[in-house]
N, C-alpha and C. Protein backbone atom coordinates (compact mmCIF):
# COMPACT_ATOMS: atom_id res chain seq x y z
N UNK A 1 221.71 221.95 -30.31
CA UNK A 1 221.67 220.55 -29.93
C UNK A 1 222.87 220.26 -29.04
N UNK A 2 222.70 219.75 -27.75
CA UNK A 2 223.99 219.28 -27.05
C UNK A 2 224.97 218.28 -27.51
N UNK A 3 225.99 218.38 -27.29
CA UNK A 3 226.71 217.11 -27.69
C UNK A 3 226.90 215.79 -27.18
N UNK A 4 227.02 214.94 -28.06
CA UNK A 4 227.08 213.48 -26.88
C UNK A 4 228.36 213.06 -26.78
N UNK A 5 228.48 212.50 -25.86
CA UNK A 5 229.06 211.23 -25.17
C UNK A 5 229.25 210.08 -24.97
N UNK A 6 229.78 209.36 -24.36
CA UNK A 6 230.05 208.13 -24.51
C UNK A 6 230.09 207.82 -22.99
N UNK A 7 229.19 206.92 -22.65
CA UNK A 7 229.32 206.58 -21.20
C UNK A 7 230.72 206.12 -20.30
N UNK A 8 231.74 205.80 -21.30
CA UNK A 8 233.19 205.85 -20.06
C UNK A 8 233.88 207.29 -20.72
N UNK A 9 233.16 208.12 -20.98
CA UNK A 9 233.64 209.98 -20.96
C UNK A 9 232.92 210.53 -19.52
N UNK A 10 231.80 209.49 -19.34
CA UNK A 10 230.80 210.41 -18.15
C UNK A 10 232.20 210.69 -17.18
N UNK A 11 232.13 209.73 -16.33
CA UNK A 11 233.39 210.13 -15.21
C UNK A 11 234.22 211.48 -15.38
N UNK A 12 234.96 211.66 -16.79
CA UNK A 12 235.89 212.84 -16.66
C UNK A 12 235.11 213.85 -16.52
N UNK A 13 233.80 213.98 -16.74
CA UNK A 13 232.61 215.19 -16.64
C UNK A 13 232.74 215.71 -15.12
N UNK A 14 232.82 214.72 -14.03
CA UNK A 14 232.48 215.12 -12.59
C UNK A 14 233.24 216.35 -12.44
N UNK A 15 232.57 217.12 -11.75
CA UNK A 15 232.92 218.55 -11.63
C UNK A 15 233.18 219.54 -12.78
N UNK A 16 232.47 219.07 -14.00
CA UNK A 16 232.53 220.21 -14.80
C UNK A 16 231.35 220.39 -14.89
N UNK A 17 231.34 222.02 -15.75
CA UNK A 17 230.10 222.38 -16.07
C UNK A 17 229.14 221.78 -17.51
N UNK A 18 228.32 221.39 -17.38
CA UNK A 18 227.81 220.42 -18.70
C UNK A 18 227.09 221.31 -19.73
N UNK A 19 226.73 222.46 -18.68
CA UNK A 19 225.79 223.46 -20.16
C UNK A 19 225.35 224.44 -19.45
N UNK A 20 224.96 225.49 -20.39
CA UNK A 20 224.11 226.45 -19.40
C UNK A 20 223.26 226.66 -20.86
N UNK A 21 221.81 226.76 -20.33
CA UNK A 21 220.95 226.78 -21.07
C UNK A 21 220.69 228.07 -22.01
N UNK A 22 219.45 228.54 -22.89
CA UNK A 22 219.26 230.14 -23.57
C UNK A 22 218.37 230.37 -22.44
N UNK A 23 217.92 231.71 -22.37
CA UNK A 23 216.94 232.23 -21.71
C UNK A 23 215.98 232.01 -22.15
N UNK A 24 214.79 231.48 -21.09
CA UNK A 24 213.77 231.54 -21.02
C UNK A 24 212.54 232.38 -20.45
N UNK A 25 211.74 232.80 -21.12
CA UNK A 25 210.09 233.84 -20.21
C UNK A 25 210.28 233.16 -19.68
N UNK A 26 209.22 233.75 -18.73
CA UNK A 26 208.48 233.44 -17.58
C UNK A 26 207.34 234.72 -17.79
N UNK A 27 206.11 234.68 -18.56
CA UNK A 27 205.24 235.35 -18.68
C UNK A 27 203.70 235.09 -18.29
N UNK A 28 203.27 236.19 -17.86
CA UNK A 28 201.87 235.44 -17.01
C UNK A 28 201.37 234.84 -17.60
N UNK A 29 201.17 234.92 -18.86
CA UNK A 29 200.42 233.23 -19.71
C UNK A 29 200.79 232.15 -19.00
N UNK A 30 202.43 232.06 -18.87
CA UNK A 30 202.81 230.38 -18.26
C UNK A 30 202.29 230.14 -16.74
N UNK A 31 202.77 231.43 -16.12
CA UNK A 31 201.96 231.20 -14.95
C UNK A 31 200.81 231.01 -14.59
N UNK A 32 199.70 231.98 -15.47
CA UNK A 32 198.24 231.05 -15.15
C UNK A 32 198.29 229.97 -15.23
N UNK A 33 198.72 229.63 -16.74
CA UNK A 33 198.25 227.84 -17.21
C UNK A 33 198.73 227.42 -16.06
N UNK A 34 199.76 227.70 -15.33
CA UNK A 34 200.77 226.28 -14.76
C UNK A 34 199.26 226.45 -13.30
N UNK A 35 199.56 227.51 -12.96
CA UNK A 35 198.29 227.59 -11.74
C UNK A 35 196.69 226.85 -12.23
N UNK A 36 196.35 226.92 -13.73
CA UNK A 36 195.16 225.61 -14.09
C UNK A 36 196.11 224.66 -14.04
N UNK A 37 196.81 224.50 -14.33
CA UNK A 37 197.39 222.76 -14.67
C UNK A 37 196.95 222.05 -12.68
N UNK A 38 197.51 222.89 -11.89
CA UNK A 38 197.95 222.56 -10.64
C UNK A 38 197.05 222.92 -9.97
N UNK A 39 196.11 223.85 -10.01
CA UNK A 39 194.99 224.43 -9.22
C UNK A 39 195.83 225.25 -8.48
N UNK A 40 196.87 225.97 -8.12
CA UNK A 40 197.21 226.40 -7.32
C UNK A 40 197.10 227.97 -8.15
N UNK A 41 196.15 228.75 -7.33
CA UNK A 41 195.71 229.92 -7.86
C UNK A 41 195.75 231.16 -6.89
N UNK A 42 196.84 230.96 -5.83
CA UNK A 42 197.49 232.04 -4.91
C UNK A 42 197.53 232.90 -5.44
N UNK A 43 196.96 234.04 -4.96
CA UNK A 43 196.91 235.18 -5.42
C UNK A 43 198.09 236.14 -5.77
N UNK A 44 199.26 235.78 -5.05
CA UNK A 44 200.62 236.19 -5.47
C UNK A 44 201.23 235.52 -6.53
N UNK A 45 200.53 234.53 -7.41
CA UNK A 45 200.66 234.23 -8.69
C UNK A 45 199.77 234.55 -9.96
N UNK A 46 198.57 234.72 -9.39
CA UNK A 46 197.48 235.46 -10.34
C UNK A 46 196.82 236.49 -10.68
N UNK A 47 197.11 236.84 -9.61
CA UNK A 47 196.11 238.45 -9.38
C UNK A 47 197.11 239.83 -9.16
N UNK A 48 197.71 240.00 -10.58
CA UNK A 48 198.59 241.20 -10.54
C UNK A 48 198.41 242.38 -9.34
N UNK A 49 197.06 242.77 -9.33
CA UNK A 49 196.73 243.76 -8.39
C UNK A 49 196.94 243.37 -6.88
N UNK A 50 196.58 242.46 -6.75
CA UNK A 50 196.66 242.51 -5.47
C UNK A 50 198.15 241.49 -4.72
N UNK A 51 199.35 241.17 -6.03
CA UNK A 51 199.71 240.97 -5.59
C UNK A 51 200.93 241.97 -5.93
N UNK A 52 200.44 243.42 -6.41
CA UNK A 52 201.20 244.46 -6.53
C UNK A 52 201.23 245.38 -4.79
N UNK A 53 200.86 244.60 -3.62
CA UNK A 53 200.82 245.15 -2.46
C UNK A 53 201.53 244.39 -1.50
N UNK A 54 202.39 243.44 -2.23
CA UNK A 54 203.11 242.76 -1.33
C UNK A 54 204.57 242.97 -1.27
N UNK A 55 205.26 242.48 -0.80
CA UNK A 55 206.82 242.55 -0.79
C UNK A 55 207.64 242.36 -2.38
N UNK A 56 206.58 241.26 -2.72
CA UNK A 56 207.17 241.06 -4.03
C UNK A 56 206.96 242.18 -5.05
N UNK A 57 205.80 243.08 -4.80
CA UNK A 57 205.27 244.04 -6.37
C UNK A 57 205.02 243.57 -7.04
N UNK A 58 204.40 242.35 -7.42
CA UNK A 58 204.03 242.30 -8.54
C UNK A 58 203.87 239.96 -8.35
N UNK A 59 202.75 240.12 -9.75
CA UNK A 59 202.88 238.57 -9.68
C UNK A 59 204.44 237.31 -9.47
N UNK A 60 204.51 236.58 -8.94
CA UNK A 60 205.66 235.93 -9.41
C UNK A 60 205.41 234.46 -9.55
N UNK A 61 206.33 233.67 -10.48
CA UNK A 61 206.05 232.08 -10.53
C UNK A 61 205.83 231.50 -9.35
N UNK A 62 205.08 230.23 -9.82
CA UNK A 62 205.24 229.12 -8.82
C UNK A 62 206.77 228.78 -8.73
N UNK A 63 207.18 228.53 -7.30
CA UNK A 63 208.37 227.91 -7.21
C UNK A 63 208.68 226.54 -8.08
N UNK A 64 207.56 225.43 -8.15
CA UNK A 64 206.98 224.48 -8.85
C UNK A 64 207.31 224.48 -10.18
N UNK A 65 206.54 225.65 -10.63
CA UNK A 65 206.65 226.01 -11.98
C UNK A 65 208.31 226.54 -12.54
N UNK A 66 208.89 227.04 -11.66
CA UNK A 66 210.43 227.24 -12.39
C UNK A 66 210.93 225.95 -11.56
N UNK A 67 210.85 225.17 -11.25
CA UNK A 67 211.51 223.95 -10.79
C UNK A 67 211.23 223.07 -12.03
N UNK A 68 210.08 223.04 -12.46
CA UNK A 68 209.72 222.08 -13.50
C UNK A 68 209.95 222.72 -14.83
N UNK A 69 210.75 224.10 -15.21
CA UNK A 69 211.73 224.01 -16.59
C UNK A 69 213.10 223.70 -16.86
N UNK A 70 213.60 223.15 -14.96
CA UNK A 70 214.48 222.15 -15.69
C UNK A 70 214.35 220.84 -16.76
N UNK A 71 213.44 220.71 -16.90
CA UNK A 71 213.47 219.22 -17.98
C UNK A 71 214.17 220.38 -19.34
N UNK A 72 213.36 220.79 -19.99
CA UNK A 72 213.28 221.78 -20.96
C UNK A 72 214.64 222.25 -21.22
N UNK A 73 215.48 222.77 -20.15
CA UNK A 73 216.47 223.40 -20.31
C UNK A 73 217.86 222.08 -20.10
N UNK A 74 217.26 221.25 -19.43
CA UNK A 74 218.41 220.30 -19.47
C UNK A 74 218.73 219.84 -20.84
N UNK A 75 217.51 219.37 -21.84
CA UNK A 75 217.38 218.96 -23.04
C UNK A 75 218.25 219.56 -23.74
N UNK A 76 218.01 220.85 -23.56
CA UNK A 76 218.66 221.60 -24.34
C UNK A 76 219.93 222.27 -24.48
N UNK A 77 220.62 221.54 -23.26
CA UNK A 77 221.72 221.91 -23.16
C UNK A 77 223.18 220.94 -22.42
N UNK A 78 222.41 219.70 -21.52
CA UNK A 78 223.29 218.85 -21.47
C UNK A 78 223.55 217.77 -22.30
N UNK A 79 225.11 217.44 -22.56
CA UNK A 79 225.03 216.19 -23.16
C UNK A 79 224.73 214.91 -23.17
N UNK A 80 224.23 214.25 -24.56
CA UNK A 80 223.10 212.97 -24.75
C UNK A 80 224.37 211.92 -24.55
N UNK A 81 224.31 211.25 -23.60
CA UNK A 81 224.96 209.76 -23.62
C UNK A 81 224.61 208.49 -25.03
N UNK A 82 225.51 208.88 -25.44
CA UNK A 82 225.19 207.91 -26.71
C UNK A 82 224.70 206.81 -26.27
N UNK A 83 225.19 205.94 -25.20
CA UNK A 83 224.87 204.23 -25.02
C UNK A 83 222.96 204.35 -24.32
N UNK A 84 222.83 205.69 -23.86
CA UNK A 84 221.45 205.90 -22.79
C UNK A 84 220.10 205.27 -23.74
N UNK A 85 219.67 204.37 -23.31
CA UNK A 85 218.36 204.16 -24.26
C UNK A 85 216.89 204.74 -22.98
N UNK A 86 217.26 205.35 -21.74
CA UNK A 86 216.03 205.76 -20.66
C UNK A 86 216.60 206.67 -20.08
N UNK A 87 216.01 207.72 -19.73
CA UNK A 87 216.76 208.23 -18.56
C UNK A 87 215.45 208.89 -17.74
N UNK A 88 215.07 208.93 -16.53
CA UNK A 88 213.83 209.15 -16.02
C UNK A 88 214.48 210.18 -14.85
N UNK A 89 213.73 210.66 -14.08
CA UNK A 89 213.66 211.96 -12.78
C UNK A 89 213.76 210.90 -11.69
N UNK A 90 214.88 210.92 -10.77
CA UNK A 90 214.85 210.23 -10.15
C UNK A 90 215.16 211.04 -8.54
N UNK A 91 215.00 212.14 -8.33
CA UNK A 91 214.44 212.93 -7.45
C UNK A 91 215.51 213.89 -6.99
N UNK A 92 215.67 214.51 -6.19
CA UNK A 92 216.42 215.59 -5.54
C UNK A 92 216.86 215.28 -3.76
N UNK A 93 218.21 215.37 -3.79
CA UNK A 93 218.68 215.18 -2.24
C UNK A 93 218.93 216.68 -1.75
N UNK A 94 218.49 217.83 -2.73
CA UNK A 94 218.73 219.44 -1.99
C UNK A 94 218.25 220.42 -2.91
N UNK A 95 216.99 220.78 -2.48
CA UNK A 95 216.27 221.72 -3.10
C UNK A 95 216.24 223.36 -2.69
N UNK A 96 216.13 224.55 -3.28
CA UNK A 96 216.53 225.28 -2.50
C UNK A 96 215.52 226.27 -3.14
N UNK A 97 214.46 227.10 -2.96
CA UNK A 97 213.95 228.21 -3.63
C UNK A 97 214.66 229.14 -2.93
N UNK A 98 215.22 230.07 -3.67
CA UNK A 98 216.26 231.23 -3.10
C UNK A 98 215.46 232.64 -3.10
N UNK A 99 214.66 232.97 -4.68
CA UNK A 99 214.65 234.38 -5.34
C UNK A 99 213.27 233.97 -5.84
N UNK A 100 212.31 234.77 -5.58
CA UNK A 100 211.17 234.27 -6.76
C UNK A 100 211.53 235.14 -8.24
N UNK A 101 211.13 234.28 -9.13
CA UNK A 101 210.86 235.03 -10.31
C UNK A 101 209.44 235.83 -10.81
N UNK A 102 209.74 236.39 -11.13
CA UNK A 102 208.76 238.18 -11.22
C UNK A 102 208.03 237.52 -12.89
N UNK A 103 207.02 237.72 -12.56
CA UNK A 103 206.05 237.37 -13.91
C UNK A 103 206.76 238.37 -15.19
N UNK A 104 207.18 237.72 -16.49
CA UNK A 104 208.14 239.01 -17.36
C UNK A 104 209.53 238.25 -17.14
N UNK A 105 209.85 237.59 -15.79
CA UNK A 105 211.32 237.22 -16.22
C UNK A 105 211.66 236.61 -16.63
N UNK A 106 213.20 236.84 -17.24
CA UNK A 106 214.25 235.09 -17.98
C UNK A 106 214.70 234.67 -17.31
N UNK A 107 214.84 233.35 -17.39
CA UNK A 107 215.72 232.53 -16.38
C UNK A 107 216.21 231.55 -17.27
N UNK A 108 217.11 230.86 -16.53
CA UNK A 108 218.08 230.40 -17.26
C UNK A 108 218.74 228.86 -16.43
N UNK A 109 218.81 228.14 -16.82
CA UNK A 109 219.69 227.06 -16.36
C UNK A 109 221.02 226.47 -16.68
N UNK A 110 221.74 226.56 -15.57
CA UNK A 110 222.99 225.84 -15.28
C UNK A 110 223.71 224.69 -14.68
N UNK A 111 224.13 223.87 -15.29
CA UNK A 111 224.09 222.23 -14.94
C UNK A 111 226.13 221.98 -14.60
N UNK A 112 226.25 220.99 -13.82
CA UNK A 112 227.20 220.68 -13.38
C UNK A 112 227.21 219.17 -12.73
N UNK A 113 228.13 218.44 -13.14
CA UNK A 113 227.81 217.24 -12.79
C UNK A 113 228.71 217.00 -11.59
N UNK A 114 227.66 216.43 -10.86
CA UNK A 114 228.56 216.76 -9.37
C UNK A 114 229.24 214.77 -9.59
N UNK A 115 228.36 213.90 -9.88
CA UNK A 115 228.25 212.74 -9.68
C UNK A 115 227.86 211.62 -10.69
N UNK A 116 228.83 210.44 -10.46
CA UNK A 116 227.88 209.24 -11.55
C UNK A 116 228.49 208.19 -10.69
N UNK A 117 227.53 207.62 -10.73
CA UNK A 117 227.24 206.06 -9.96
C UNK A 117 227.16 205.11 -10.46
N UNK A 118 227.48 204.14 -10.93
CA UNK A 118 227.18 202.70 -11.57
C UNK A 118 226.16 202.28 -10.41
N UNK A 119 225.43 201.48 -11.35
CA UNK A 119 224.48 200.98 -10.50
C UNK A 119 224.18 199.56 -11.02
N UNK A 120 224.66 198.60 -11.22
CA UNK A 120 224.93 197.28 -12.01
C UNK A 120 225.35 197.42 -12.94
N UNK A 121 225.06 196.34 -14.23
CA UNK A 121 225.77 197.01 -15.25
C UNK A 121 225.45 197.61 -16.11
N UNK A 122 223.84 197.93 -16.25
CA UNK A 122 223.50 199.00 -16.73
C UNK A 122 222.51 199.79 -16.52
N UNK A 123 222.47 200.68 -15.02
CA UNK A 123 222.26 201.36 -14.90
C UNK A 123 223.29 202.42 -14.13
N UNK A 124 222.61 203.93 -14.44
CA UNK A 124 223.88 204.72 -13.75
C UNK A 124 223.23 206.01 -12.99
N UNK A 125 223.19 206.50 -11.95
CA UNK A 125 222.53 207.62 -11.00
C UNK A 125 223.49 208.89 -11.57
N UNK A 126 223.43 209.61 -12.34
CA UNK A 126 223.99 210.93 -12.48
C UNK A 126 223.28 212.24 -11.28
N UNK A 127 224.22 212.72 -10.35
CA UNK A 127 224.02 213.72 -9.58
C UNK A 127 223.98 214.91 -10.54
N UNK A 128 223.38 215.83 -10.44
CA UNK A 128 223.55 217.27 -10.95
C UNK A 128 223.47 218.59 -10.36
N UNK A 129 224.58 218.96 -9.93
CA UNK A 129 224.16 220.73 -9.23
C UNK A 129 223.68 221.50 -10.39
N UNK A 130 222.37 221.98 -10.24
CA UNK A 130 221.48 222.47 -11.12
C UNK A 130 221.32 224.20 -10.03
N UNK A 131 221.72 225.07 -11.25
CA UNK A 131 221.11 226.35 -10.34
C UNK A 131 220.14 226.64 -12.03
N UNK A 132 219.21 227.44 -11.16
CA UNK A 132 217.79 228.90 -12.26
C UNK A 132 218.50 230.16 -11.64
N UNK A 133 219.32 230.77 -12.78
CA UNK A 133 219.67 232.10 -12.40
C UNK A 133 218.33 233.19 -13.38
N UNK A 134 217.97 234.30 -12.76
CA UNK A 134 217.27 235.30 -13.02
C UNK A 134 217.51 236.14 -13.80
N UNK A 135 217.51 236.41 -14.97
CA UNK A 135 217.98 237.46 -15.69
C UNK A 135 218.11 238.91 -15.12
N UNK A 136 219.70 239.61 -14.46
CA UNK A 136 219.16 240.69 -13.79
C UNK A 136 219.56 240.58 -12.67
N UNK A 137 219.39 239.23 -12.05
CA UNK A 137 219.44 239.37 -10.16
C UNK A 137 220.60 238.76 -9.65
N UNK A 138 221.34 238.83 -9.29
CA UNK A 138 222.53 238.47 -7.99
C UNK A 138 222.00 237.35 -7.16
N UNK A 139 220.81 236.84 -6.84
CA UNK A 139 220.69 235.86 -6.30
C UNK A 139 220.02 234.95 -7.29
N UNK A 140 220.26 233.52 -7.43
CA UNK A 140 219.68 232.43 -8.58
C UNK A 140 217.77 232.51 -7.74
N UNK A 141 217.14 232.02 -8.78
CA UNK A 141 215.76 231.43 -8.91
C UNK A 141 215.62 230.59 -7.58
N UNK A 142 216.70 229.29 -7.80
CA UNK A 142 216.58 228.05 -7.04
C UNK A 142 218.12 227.41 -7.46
N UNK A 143 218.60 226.71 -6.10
CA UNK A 143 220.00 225.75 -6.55
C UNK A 143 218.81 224.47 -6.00
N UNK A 144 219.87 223.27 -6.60
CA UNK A 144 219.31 221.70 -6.42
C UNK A 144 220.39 220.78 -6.64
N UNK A 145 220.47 219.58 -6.13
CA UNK A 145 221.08 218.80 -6.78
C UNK A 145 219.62 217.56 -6.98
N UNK A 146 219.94 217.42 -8.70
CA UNK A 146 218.90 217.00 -9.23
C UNK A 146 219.32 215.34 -9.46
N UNK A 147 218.96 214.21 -8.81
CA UNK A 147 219.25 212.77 -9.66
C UNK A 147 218.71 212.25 -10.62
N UNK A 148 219.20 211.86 -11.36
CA UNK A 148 218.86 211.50 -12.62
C UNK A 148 219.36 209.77 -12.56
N UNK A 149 218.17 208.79 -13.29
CA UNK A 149 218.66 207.29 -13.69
C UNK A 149 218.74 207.16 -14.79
N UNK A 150 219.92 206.46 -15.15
CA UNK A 150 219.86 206.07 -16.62
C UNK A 150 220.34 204.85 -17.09
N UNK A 151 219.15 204.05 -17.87
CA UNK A 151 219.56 202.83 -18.54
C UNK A 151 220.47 202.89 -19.66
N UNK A 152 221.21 201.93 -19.84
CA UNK A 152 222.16 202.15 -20.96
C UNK A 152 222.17 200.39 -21.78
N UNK A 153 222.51 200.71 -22.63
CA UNK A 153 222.33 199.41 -23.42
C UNK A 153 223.68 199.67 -24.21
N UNK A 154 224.92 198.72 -23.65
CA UNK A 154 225.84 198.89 -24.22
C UNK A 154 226.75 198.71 -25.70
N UNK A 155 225.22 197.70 -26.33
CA UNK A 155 225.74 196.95 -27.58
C UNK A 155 225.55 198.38 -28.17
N UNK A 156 224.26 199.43 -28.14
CA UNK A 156 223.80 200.36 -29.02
C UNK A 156 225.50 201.30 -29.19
N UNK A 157 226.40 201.42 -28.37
CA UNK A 157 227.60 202.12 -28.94
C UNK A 157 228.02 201.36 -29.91
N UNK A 158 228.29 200.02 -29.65
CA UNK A 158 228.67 199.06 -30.82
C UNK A 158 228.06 198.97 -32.62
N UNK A 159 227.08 198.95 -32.00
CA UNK A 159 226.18 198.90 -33.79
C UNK A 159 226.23 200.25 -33.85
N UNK A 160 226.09 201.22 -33.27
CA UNK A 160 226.15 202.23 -34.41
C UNK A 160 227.35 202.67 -34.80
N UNK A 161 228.89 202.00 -34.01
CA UNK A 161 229.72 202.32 -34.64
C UNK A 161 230.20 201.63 -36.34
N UNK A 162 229.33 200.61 -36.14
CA UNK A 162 229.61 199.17 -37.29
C UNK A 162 229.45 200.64 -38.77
């Protein structure tokens, strides 16, 4: 479980590292489903054989699909703002697919808070340099900086300190 915080701790966070996640598969089970979820059924994601003749050797994720286990791994590893009663995906200013991941691999996430913004008085834009390193490889999955919004409701530090 990550640890929490207190929304006037966020600030001293900028430029540290907030977590790095456990390893996660990446096994062709997830990749089919994610290719039904999405329809996207490229053959260099589904079809071991024939995509054992490409550069890659072998199946590898959707870029998509390891972009979208940051939720999962953030959960699980950055800290919960005690006062936060929302916090929603509020998009990316730098996305980067670097390395594909190879159907079979772990990957892993690493968070760093580049940024926090007040945004009235209660809301707040947290920046995040987010890399997916590869279990194994010298080059990461994908770097990003990921934004995040978050409502905060300031009495909730109050009553639960009562």
């Amino acid at each position: 479980m990550p640890p929490v915080v207190t929304i006037s701790q966020v600030p001293s966070l900028i430029g540290t590292e907030l977590g790095l996640s456990s390893w996660m598969e990446m096994p062709q089970s997830r990749i089919d489903a994610f290719a039904n979820v999405t329809e996207d059924h490229q053959f260099i994601h589904v079809d071991p054989e024939a995509a054992a003749d490409t550069p890659f050797g072998g199946t590898i994720a959707h870029g998509f699909l390891t972009l979208s286990m940051l939720s999962k791994m953030h959960a699980e590893c950055v800290p919960r703002i005690k006062e936060q009663v929302l916090g929603v995906n509020y998009g990316f200013n730098r996305l980067r697919f670097m390395n594909p991941v190879p159907s079979g691999a772990r990957i892993r996430g690493r968070f760093e808070l580049a940024d926090a913004r007040q945004r009235g008085a209660a809301l707040m834009v947290l920046t995040l340099d987010v890399t997916i390193e590869i279990e194994g490889a010298r080059k990461p999955a994908l770097t990003a900086s990921w934004l995040t919004l978050s409502q905060f409701d300031p009495a909730r530090s109050a009553a639960e300190d009562v």
